[in-house]
C-alpha atoms as a PDB file:
ATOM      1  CA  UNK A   1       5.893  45.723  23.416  1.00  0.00           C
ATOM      2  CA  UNK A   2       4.060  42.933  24.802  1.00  0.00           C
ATOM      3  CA  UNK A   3       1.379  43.352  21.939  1.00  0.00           C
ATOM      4  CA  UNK A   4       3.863  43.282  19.588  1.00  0.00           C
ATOM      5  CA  UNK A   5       5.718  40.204  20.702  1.00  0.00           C
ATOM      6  CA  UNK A   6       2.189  38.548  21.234  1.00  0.00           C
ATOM      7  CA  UNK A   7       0.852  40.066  17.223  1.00  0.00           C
ATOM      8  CA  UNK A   8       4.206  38.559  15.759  1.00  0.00           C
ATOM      9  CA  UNK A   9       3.937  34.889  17.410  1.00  0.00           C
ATOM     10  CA  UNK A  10       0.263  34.992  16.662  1.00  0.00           C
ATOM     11  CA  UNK A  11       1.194  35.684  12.845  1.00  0.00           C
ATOM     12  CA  UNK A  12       4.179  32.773  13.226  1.00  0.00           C
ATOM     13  CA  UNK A  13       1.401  30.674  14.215  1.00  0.00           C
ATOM     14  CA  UNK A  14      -0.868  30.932  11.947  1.00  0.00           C
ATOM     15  CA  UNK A  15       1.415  30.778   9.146  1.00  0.00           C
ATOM     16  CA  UNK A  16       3.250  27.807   9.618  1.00  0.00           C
ATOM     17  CA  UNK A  17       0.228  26.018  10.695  1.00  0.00           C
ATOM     18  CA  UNK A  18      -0.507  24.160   6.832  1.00  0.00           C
ATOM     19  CA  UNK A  19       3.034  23.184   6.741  1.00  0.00           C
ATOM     20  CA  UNK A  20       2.211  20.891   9.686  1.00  0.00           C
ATOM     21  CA  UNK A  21      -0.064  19.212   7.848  1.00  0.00           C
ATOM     22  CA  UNK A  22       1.268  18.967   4.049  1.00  0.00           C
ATOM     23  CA  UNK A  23       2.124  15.819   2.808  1.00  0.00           C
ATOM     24  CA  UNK A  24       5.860  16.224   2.274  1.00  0.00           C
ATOM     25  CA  UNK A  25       5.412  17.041   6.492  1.00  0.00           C
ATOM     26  CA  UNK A  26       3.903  13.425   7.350  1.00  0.00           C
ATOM     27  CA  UNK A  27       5.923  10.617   7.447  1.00  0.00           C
ATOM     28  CA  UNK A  28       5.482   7.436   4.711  1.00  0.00           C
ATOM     29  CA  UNK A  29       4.074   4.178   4.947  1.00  0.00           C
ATOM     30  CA  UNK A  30       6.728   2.000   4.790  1.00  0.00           C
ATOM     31  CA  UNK A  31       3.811  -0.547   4.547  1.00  0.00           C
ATOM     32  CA  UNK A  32       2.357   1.095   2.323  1.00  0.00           C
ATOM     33  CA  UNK A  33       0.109  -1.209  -0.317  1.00  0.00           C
ATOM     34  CA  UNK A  34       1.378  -1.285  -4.360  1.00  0.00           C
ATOM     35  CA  UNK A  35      -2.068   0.875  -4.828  1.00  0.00           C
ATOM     36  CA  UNK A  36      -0.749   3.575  -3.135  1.00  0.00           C
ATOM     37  CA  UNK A  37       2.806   3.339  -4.350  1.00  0.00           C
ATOM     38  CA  UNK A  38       1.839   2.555  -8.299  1.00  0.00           C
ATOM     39  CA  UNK A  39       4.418  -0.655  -8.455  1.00  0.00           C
ATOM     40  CA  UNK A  40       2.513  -4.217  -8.726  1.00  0.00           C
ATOM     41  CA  UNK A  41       3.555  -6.803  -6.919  1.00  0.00           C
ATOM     42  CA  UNK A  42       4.314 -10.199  -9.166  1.00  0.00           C
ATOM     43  CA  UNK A  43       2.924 -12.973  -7.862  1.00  0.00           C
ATOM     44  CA  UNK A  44       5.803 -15.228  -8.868  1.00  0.00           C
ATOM     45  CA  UNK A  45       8.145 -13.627  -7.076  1.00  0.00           C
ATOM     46  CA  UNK A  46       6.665 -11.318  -4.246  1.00  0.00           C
ATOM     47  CA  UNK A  47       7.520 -12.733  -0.441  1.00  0.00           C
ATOM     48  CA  UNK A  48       4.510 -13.948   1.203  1.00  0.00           C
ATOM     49  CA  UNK A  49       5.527 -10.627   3.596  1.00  0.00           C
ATOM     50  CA  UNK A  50       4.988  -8.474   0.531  1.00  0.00           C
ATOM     51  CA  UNK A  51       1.836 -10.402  -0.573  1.00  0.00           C
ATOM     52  CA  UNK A  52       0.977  -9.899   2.787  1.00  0.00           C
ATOM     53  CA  UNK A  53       0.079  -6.300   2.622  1.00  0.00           C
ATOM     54  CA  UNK A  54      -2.546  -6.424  -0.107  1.00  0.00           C
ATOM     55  CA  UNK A  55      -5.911  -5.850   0.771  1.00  0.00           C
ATOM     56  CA  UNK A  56      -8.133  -8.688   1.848  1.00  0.00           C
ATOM     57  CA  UNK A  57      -5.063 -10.950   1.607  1.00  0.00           C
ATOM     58  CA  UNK A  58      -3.224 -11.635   5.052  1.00  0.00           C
ATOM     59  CA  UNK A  59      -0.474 -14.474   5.924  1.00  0.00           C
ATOM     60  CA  UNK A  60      -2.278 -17.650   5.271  1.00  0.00           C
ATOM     61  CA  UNK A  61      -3.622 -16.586   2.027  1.00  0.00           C
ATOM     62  CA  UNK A  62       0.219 -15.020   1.175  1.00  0.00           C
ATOM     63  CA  UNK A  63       1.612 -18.410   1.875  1.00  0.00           C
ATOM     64  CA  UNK A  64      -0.856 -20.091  -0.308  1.00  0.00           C
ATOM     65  CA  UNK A  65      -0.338 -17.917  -3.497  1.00  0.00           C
ATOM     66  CA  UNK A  66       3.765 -18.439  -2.387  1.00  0.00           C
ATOM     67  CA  UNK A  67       2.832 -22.430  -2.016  1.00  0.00           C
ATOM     68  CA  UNK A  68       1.176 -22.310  -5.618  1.00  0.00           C
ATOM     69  CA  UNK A  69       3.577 -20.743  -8.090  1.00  0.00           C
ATOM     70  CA  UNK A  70       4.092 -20.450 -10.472  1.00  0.00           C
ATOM     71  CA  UNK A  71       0.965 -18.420 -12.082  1.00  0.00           C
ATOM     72  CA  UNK A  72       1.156 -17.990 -16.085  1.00  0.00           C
ATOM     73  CA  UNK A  73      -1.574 -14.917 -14.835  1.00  0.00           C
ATOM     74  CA  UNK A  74      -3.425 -13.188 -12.268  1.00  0.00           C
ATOM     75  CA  UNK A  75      -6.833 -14.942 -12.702  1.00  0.00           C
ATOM     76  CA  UNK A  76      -5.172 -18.256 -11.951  1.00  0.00           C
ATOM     77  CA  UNK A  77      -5.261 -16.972  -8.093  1.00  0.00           C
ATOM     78  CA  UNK A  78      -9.373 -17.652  -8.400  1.00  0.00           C
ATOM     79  CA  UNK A  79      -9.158 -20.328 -10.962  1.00  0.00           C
ATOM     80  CA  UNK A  80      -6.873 -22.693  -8.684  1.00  0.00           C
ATOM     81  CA  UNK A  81      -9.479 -21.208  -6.066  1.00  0.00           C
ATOM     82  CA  UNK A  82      -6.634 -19.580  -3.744  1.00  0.00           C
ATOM     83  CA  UNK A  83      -8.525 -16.554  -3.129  1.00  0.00           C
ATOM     84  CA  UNK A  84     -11.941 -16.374  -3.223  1.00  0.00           C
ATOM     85  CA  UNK A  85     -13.470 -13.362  -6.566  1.00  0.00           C
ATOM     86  CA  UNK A  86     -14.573 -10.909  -3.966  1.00  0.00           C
ATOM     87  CA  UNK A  87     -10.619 -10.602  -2.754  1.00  0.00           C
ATOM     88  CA  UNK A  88      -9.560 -11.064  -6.037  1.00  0.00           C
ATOM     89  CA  UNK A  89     -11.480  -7.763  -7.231  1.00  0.00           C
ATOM     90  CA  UNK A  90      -9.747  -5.689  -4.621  1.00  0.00           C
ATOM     91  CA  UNK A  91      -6.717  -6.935  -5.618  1.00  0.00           C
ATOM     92  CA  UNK A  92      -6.585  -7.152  -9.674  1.00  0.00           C
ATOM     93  CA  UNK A  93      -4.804  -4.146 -10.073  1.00  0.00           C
ATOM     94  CA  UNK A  94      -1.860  -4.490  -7.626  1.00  0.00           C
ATOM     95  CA  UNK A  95      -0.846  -7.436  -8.807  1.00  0.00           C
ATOM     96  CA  UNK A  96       1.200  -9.152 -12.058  1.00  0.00           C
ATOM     97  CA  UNK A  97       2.188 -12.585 -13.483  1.00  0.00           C
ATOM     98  CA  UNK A  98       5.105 -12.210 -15.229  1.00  0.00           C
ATOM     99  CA  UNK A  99       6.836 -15.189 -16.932  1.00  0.00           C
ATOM    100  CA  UNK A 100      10.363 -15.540 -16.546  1.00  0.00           C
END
């Protein structure tokens, strides 16, 4: 009997193990950056909270991009020299200029 019991939480075990650790089982980033959620954030009318959570961009840099809107495109961030090309790269693809 004690086998038994011991064979069928063993099994239990073993089973439910990869459900502990499939994605749908972790819990979301409620941080998480537009890169990892596919929406871009606009630069003319993202909070300097949201601009916040790009890579290589923290909130002194956020509050400059806020400070210099509006942007007629994404380039004008190293053009007006707000961020420097090297954070612009990582950034280039989460990020819009739309025109309103």
């Amino acid at each position: 009997m004690k086998k038994t019991l011991l064979g069928l939480l063993a099994a239990l075990a073993i089973a439910a193990a990869p459900l502990a650790h499939s994605p749908d089982a972790r819990a979301a980033d409620p941080k998480a950056a537009p890169a990892q959620t596919g929406a871009k954030l606009d630069l003319n009318s993202a909070s300097a909270e949201e601009l916040a959570t790009l890579k290589g961009i923290g909130p002194v840099r956020a509050e400059a991009i806020v400070k210099g809107r509006p942007y007629k495109g994404k380039d004008d961030l190293v053009r007006r020299k707000i961020v420097p090309q090297s954070v612009y790269d990582q950034i280039r693809e989460d990020v819009v200029a739309r025109q309103k």
